[in-house]
C-alpha atoms as a PDB file:
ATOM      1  CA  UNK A   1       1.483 -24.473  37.354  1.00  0.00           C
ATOM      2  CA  UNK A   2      -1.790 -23.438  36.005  1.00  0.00           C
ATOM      3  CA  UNK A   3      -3.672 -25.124  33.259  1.00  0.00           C
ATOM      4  CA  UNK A   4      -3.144 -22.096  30.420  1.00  0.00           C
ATOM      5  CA  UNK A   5       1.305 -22.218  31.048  1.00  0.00           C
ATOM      6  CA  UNK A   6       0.376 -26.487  30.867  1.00  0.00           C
ATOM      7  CA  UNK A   7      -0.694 -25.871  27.567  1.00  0.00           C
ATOM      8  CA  UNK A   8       1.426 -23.807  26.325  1.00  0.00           C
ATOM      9  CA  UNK A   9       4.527 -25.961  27.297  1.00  0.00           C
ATOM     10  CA  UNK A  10       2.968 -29.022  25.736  1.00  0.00           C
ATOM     11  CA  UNK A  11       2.317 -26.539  22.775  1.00  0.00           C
ATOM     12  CA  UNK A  12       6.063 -26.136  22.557  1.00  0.00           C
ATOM     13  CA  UNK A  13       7.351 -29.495  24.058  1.00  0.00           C
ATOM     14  CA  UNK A  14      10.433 -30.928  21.682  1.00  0.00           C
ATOM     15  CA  UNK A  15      10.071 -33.590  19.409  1.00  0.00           C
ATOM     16  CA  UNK A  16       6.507 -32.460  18.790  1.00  0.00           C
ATOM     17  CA  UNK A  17       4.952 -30.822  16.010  1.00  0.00           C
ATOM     18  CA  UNK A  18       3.124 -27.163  16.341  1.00  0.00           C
ATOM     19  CA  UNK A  19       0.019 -26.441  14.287  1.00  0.00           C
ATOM     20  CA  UNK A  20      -0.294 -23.341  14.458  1.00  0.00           C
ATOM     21  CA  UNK A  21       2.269 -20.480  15.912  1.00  0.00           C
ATOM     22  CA  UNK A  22       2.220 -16.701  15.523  1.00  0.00           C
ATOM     23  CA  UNK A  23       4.845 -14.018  17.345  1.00  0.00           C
ATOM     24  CA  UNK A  24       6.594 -10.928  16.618  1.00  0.00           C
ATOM     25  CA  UNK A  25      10.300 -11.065  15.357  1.00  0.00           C
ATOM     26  CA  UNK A  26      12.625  -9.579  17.654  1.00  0.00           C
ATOM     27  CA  UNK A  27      15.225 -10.678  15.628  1.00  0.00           C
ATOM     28  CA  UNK A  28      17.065 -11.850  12.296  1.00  0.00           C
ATOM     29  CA  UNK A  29      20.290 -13.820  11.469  1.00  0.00           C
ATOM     30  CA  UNK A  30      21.436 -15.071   8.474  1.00  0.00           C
ATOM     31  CA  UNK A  31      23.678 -18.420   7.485  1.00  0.00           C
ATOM     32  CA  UNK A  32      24.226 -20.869   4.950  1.00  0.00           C
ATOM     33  CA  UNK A  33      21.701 -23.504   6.930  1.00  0.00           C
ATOM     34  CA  UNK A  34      18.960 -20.661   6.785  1.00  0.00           C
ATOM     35  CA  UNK A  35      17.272 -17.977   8.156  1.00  0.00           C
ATOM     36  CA  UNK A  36      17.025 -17.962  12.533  1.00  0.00           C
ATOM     37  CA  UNK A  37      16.224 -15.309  15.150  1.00  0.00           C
ATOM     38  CA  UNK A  38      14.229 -14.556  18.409  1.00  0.00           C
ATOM     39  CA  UNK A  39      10.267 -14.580  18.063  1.00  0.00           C
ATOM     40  CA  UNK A  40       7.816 -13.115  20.962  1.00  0.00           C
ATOM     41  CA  UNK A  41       4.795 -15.421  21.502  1.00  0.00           C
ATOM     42  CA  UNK A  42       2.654 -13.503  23.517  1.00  0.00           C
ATOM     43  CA  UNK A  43       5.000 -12.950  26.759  1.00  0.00           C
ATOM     44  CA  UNK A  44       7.705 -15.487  25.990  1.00  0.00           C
ATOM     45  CA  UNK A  45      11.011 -15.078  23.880  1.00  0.00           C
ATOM     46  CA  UNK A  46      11.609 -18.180  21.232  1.00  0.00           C
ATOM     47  CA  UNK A  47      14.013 -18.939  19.051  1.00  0.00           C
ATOM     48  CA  UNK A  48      13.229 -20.392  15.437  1.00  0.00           C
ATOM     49  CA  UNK A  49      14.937 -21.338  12.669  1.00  0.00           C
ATOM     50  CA  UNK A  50      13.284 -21.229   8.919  1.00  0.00           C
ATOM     51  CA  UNK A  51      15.007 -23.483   6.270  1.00  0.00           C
ATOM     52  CA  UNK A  52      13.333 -21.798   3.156  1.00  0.00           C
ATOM     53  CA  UNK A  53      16.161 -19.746   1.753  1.00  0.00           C
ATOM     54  CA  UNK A  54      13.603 -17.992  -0.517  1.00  0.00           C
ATOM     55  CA  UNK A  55      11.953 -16.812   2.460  1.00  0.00           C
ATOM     56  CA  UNK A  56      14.254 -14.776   3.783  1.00  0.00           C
ATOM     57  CA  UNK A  57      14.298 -11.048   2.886  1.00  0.00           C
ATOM     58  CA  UNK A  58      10.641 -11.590   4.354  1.00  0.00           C
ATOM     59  CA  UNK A  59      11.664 -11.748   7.612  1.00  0.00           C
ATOM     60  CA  UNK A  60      12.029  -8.749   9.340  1.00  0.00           C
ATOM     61  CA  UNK A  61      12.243  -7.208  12.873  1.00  0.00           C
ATOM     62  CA  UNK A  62       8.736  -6.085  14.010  1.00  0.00           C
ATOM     63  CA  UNK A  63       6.283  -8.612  11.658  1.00  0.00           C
ATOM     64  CA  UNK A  64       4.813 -11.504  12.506  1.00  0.00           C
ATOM     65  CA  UNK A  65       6.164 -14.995  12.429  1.00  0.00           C
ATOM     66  CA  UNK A  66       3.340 -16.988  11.528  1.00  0.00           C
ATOM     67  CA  UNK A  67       4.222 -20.681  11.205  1.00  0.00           C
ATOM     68  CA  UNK A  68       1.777 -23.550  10.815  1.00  0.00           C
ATOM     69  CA  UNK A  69       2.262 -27.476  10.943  1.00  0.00           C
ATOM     70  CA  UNK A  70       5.785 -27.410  12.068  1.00  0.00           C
ATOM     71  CA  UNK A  71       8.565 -28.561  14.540  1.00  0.00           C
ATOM     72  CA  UNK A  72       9.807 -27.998  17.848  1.00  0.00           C
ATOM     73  CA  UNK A  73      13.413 -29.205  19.224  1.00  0.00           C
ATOM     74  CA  UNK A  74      16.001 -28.106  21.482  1.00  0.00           C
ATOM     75  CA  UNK A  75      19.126 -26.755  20.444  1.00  0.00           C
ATOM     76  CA  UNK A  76      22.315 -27.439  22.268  1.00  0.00           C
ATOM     77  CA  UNK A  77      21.847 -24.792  24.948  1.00  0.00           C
ATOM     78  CA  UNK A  78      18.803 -26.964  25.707  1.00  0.00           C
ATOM     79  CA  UNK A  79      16.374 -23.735  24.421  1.00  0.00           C
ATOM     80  CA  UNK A  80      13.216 -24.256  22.253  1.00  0.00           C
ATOM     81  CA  UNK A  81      13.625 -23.654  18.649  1.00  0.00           C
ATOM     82  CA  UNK A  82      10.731 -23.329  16.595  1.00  0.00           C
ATOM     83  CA  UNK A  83      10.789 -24.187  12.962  1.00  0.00           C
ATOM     84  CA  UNK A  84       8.748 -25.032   9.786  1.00  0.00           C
ATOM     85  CA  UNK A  85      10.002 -28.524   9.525  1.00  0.00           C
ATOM     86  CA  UNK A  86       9.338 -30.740   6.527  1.00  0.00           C
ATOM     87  CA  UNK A  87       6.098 -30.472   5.971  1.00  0.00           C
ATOM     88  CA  UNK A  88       4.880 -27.405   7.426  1.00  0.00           C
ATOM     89  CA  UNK A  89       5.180 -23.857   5.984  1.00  0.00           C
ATOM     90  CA  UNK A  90       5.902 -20.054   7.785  1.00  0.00           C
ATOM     91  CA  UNK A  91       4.580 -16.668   6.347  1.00  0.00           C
ATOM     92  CA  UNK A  92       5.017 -13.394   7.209  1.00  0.00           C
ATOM     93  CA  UNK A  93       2.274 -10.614   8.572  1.00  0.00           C
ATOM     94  CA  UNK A  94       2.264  -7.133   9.331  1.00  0.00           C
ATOM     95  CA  UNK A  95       0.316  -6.143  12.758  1.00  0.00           C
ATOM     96  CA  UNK A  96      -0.185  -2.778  12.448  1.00  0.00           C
ATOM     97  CA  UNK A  97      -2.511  -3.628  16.332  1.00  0.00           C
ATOM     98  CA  UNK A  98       0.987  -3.761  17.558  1.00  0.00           C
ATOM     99  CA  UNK A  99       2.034   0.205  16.503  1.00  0.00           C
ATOM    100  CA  UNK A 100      -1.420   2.078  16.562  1.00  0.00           C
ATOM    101  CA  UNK A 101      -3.797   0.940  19.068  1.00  0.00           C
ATOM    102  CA  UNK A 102      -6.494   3.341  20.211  1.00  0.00           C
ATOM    103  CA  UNK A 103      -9.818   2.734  22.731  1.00  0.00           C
ATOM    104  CA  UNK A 104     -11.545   5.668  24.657  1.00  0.00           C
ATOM    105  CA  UNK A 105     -10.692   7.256  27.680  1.00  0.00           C
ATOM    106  CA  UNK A 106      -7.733   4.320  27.994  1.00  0.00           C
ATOM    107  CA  UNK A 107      -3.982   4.180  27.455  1.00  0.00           C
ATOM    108  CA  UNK A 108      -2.850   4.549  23.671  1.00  0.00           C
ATOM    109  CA  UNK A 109      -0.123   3.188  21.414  1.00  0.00           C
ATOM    110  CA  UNK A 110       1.477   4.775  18.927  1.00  0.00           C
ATOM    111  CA  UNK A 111       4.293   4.760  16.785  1.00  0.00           C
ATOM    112  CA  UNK A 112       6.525   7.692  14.935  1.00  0.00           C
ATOM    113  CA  UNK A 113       9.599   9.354  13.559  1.00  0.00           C
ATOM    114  CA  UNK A 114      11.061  11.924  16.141  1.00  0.00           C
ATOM    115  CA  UNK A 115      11.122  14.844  14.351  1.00  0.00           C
ATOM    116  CA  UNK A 116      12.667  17.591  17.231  1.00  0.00           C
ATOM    117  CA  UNK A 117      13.012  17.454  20.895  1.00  0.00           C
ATOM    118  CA  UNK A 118      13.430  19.996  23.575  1.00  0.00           C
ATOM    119  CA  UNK A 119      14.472  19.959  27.349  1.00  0.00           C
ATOM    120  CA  UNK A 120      12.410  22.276  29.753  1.00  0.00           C
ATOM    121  CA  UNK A 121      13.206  22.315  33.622  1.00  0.00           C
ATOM    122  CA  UNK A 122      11.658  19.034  34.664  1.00  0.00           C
ATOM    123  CA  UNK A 123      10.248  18.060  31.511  1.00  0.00           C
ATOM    124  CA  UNK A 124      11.300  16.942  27.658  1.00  0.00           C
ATOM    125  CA  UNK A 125       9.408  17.607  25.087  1.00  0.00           C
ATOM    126  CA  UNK A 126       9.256  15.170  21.529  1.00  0.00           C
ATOM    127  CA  UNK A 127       7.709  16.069  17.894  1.00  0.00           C
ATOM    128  CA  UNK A 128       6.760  12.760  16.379  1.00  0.00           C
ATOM    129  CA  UNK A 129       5.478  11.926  12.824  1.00  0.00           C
ATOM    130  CA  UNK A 130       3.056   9.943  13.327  1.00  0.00           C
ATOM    131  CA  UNK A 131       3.215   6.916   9.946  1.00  0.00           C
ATOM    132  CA  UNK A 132      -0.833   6.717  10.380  1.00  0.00           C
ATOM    133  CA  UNK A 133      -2.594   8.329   9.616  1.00  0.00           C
ATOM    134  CA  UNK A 134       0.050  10.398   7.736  1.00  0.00           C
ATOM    135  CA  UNK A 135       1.638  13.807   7.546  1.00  0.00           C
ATOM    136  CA  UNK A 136      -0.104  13.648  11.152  1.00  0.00           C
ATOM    137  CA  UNK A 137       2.475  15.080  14.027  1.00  0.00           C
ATOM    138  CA  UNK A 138       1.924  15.232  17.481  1.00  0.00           C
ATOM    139  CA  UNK A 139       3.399  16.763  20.590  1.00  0.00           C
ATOM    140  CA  UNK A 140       3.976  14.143  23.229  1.00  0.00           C
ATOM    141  CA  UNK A 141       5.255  15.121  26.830  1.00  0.00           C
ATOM    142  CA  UNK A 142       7.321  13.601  29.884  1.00  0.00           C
ATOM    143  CA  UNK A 143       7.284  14.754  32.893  1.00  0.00           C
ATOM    144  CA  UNK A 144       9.888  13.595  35.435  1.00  0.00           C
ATOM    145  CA  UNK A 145       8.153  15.103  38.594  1.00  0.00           C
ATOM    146  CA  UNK A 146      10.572  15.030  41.694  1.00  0.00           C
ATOM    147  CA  UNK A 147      13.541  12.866  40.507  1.00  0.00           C
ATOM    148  CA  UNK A 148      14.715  12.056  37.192  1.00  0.00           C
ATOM    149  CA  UNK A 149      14.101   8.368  37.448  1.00  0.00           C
ATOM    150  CA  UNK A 150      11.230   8.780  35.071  1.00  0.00           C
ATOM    151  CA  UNK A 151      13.457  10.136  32.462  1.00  0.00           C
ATOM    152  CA  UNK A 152      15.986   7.323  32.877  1.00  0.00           C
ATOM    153  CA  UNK A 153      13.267   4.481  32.608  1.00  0.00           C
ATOM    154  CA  UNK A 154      12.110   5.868  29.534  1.00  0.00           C
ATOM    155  CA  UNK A 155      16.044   5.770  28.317  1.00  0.00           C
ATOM    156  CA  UNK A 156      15.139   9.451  27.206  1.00  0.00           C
ATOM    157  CA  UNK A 157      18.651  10.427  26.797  1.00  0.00           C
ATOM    158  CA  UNK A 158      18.682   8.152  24.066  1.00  0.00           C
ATOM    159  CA  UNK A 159      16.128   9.389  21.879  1.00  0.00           C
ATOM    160  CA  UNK A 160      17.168  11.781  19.113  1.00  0.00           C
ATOM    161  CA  UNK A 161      16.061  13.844  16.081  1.00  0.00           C
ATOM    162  CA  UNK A 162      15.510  10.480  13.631  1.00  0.00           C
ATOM    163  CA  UNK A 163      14.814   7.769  16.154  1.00  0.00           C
ATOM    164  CA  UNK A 164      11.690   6.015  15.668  1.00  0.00           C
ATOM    165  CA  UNK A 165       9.959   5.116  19.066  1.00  0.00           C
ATOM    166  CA  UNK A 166       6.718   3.124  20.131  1.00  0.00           C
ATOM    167  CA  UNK A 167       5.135   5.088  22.855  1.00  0.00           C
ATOM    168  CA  UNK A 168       1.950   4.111  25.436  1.00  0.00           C
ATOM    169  CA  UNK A 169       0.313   6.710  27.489  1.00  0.00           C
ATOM    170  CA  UNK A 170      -2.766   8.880  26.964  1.00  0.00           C
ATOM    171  CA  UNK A 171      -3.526  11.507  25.088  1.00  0.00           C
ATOM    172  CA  UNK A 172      -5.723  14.679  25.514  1.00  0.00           C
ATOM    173  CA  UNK A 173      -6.610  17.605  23.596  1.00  0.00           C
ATOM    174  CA  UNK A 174      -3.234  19.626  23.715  1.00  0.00           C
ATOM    175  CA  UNK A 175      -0.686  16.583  23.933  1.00  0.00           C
ATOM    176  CA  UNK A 176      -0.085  12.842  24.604  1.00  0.00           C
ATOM    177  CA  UNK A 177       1.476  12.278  28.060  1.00  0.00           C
ATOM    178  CA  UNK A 178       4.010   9.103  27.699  1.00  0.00           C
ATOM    179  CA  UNK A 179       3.937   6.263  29.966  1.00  0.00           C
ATOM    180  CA  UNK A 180       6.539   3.916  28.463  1.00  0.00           C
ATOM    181  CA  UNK A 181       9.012   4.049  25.511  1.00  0.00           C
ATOM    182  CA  UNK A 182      10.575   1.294  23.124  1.00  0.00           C
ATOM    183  CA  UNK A 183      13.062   2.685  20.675  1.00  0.00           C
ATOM    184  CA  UNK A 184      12.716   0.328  17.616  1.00  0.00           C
ATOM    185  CA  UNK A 185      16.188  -1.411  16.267  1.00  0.00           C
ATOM    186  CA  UNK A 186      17.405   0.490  13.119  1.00  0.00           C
ATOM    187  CA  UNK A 187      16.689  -2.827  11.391  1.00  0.00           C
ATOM    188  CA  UNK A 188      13.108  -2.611  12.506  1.00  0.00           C
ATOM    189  CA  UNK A 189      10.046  -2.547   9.759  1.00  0.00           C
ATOM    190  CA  UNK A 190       9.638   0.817  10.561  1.00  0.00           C
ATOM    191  CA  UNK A 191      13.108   2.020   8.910  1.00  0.00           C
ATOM    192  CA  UNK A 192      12.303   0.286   6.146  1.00  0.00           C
ATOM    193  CA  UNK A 193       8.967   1.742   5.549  1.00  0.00           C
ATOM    194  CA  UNK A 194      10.439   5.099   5.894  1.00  0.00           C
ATOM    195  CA  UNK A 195      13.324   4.314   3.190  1.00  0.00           C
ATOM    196  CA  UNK A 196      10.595   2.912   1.115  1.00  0.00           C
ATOM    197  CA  UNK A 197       8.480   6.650   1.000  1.00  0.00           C
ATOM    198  CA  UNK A 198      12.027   7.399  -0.199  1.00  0.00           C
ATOM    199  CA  UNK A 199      12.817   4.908  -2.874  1.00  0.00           C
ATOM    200  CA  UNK A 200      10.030   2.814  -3.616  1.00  0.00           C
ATOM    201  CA  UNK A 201      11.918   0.848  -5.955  1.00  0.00           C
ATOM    202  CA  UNK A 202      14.565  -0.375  -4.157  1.00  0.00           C
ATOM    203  CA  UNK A 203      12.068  -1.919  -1.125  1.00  0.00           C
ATOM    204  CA  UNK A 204       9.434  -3.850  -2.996  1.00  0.00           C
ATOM    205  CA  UNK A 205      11.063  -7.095  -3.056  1.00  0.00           C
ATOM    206  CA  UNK A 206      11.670  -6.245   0.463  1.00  0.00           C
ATOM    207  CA  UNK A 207       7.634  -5.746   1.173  1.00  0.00           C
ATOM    208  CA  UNK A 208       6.461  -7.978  -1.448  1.00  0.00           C
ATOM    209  CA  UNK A 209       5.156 -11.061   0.809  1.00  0.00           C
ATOM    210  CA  UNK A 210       2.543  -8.463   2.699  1.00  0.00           C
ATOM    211  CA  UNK A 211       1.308  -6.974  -0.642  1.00  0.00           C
ATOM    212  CA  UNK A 212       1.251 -10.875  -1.637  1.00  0.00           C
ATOM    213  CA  UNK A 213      -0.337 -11.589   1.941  1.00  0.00           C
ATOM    214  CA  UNK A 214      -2.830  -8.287   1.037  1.00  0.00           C
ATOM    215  CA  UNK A 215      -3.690  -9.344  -3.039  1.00  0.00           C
ATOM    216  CA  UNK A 216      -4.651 -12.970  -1.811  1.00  0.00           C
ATOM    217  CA  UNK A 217      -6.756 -11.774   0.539  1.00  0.00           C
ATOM    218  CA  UNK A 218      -8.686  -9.645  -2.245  1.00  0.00           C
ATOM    219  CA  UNK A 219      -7.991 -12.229  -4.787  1.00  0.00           C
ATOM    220  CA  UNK A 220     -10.524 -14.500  -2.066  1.00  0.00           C
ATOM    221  CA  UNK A 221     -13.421 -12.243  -2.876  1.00  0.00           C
ATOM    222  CA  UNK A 222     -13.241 -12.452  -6.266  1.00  0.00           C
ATOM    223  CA  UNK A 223     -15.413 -15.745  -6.547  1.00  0.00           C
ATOM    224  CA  UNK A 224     -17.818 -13.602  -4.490  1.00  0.00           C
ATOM    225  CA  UNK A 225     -18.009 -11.039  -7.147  1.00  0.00           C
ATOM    226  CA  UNK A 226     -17.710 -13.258 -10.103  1.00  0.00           C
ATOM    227  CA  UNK A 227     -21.126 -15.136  -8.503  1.00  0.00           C
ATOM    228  CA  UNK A 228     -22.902 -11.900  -8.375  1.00  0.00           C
ATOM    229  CA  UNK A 229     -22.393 -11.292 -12.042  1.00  0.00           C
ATOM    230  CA  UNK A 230     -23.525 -14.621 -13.261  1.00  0.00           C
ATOM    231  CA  UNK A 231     -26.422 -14.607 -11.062  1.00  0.00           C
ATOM    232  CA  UNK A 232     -26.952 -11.156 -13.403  1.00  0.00           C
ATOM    233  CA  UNK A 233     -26.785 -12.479 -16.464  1.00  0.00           C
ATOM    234  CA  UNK A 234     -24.708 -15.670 -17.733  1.00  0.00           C
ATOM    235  CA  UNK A 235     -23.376 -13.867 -20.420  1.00  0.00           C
ATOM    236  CA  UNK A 236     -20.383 -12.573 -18.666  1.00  0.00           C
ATOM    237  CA  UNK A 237     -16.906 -11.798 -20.604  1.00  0.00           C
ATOM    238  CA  UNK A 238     -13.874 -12.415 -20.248  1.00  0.00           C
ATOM    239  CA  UNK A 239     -12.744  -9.043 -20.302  1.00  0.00           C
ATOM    240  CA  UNK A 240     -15.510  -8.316 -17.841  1.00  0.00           C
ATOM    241  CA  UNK A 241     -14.055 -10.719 -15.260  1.00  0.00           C
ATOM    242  CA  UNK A 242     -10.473  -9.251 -15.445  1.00  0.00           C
ATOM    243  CA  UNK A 243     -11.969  -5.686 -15.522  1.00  0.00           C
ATOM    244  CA  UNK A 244     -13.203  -7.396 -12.491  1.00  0.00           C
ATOM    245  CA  UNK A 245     -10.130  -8.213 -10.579  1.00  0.00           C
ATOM    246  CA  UNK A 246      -8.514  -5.605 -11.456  1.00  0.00           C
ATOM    247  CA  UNK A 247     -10.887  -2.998 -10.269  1.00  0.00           C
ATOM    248  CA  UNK A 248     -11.090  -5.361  -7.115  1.00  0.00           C
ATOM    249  CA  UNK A 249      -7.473  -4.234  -6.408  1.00  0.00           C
ATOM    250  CA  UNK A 250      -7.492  -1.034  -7.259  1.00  0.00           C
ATOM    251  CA  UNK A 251     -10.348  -0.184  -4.328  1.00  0.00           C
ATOM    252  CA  UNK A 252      -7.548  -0.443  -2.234  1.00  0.00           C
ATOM    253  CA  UNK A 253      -4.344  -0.388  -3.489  1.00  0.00           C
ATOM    254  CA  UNK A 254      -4.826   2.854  -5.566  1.00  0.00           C
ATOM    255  CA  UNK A 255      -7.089   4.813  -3.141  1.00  0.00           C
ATOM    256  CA  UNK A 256      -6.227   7.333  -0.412  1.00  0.00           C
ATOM    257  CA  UNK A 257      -3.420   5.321   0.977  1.00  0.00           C
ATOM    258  CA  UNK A 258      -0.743   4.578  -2.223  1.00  0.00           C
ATOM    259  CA  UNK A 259       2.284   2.581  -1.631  1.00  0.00           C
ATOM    260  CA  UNK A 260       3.874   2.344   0.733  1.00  0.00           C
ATOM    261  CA  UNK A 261       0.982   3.193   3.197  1.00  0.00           C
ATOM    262  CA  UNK A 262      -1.362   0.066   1.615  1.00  0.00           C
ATOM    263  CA  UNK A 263       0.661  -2.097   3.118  1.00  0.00           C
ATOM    264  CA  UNK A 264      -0.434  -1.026   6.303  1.00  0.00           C
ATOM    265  CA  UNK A 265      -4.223  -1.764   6.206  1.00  0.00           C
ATOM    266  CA  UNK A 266      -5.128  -4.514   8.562  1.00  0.00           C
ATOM    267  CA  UNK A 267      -6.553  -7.582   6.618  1.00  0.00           C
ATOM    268  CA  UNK A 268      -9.534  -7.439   8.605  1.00  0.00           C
ATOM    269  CA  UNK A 269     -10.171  -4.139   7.445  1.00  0.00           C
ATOM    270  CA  UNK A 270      -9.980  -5.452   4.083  1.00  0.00           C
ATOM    271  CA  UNK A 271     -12.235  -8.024   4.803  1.00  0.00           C
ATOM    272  CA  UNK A 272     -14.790  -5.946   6.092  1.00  0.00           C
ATOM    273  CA  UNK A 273     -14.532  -3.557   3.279  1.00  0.00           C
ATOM    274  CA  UNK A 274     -15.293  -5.925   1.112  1.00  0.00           C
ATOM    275  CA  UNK A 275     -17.978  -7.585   2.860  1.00  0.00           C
ATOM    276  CA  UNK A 276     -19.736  -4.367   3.117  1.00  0.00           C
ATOM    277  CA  UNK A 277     -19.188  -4.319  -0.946  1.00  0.00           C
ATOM    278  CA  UNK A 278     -20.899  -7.206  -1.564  1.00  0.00           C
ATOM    279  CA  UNK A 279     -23.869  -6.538   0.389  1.00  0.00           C
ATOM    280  CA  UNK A 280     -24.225  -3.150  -1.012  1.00  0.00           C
ATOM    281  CA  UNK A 281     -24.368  -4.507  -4.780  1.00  0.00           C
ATOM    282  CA  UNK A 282     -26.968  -7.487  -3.424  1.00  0.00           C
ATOM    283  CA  UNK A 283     -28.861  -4.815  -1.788  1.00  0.00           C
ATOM    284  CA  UNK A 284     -28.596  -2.578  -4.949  1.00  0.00           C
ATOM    285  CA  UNK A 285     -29.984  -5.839  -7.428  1.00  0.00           C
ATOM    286  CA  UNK A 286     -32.593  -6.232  -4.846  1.00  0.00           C
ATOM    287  CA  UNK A 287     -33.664  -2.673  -5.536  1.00  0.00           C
ATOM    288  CA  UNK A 288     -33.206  -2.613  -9.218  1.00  0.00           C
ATOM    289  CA  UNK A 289     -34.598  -5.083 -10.817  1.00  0.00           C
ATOM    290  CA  UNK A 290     -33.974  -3.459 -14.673  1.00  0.00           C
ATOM    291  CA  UNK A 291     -30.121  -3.719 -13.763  1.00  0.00           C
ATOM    292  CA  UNK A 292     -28.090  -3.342 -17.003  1.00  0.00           C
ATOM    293  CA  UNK A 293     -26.672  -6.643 -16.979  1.00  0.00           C
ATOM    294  CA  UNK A 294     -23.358  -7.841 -15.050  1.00  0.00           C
ATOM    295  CA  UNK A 295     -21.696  -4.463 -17.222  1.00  0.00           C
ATOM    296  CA  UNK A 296     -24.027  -2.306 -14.575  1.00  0.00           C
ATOM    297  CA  UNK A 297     -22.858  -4.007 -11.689  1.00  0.00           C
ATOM    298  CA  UNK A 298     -18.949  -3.451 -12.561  1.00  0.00           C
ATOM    299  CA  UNK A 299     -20.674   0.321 -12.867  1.00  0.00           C
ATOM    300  CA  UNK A 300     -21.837   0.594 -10.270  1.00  0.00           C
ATOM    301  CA  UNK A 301     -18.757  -0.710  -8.020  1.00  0.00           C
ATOM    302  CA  UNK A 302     -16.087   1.602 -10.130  1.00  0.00           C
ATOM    303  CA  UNK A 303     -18.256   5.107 -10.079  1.00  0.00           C
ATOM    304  CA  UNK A 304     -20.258   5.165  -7.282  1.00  0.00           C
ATOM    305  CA  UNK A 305     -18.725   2.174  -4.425  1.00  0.00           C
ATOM    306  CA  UNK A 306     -15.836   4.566  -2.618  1.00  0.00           C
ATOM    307  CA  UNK A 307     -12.305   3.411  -1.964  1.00  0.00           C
ATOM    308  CA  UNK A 308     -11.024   2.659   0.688  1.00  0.00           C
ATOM    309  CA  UNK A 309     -10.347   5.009   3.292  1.00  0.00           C
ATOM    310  CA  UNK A 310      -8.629   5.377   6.857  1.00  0.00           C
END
């Protein structure tokens, strides 16, 4: 055994607690003792169990699992069960790495609602909607050369008008050649996404721990901000510091991407966003040294700072 599968098996031994674990939910059950399911840690299938009733219209098919200070134990079967425990706490995050991943020159994933299909002598054809960036579609191809094996891997016979697939393979400038195929579960986060362009409504309790997950993460660059304004002038007003957080927010939840696409920007891209932000205003004080007061930063951040974009 080497030393990394070592670790990871005293990482997940019973009786002990876990600090930190993250994995994608593969699946969801509900009972009266809680919330329990299947979570994928890295190449390895877990189970886990969550106690916090509260908690549980969070947990869907596709997110992360995130849970920190907890428990392991075996169940009766003698599996692994993961679970918050007592003391410890789980969240839920949306990995949008997992759907859309994209590097030069090397294999791609994406993720889409089939829109058509076709069947040509050796080869099918599929029209996907692509969720990002949207109102994108793409033609993707698969070719099962001498034998129809390829086809059968790929479960291709199971795809239809209104599946949503995960795809990997490589694109060029006329189509996206498909190397491998998951059809997503019709409990997936996709399907609910899709409902939710639908009926926004009816979802948002549904999505509300990543908006929470997304305004927190904002909400942690507001002391940032609120510096840079008393570092203006002390005289700073109430109203300016909720104009403030509120304008915070609105850079990216009422840009380009409205709900339910904000829920799809990566934290770190908000992080970065904002980072870049703050350095532009320093940079901007540097410059001007006749600012207006802490009203000209606020300004300055609401007319001329752009929203975020793809």
């Amino acid at each position: 055994m080497n030393i990394d599968n070592r670790q990871q098996f005293f990482y997940l031994d019973a009786g002990k607690t876990i600090d930190s674990l993250e994995g994608e939910i593969v699946s969801v059950h509900f009972s009266q003792w809680g919330t329990y399911g299947k979570v994928k840690v890295e190449n390895e299938i877990y189970n886990y169990k969550l106690k916090n009733s509260e908690f549980a219209k969070s947990i869907i098919v596709g997110l992360d699992l995130i849970i920190k200070n907890g428990f392991c134990i075996r169940n009766k079967k003698g599996e692994i069960v993961v679970t918050e425990g007592k003391f410890g706490s789980a969240n839920t995050a949306f990995k949008v790495d997992r759907y859309y991943c994209k590097k030069q020159n090397e294999e791609q994933t994406i993720t889409g609602l089939v829109k058509s299909t076709y069947e040509k002598l050796d080869e099918t054809g599929l029209r996907i909607e692509l969720f990002l960036p949207p109102n994108k579609e793409i033609q993707c191809t698969i070719t099962a050369q001498k034998t129809k094996e390829t086809k059968k891997t790929l479960k291709v016979h199971q795809i239809t008008k209104g599946s949503i697939i995960k795809i990997k393979g490589k694109e060029t400038d006329t189509d996206f050649y498909v190397k491998s195929i998951e059809i997503l579960p019709e409990n997936h986060f996709w399907y609910i996404f899709l409902s939710a362009r639908e009926n926004q409504q009816e979802h948002v309790s549904i999505l509300f721990q990543i908006m929470n997950n997304q305004m927190e993460i904002v909400d942690s660059f507001y002391e940032s901000f609120k510096d840079i304004l008393f570092n203006i002038g002390k005289d700073v007003s109430k109203t300016s510091l909720v104009a403030l957080r509120d304008l915070l927010h609105s850079k990216i939840f009422n840009g380009e991407l409205i709900f339910p696409y904000n829920i799809l920007i990566p934290e770190h891209r908000i992080r970065k966003y904002f980072n870049q932000m703050i350095d532009f205003c320093r940079e901007y004080i540097y410059e001007n040294k006749n600012l207006n007061g802490p009203e000209g930063i606020l300004l300055l951040i609401r007319n001329f700072y752009p929203e975020y974009k793809l």
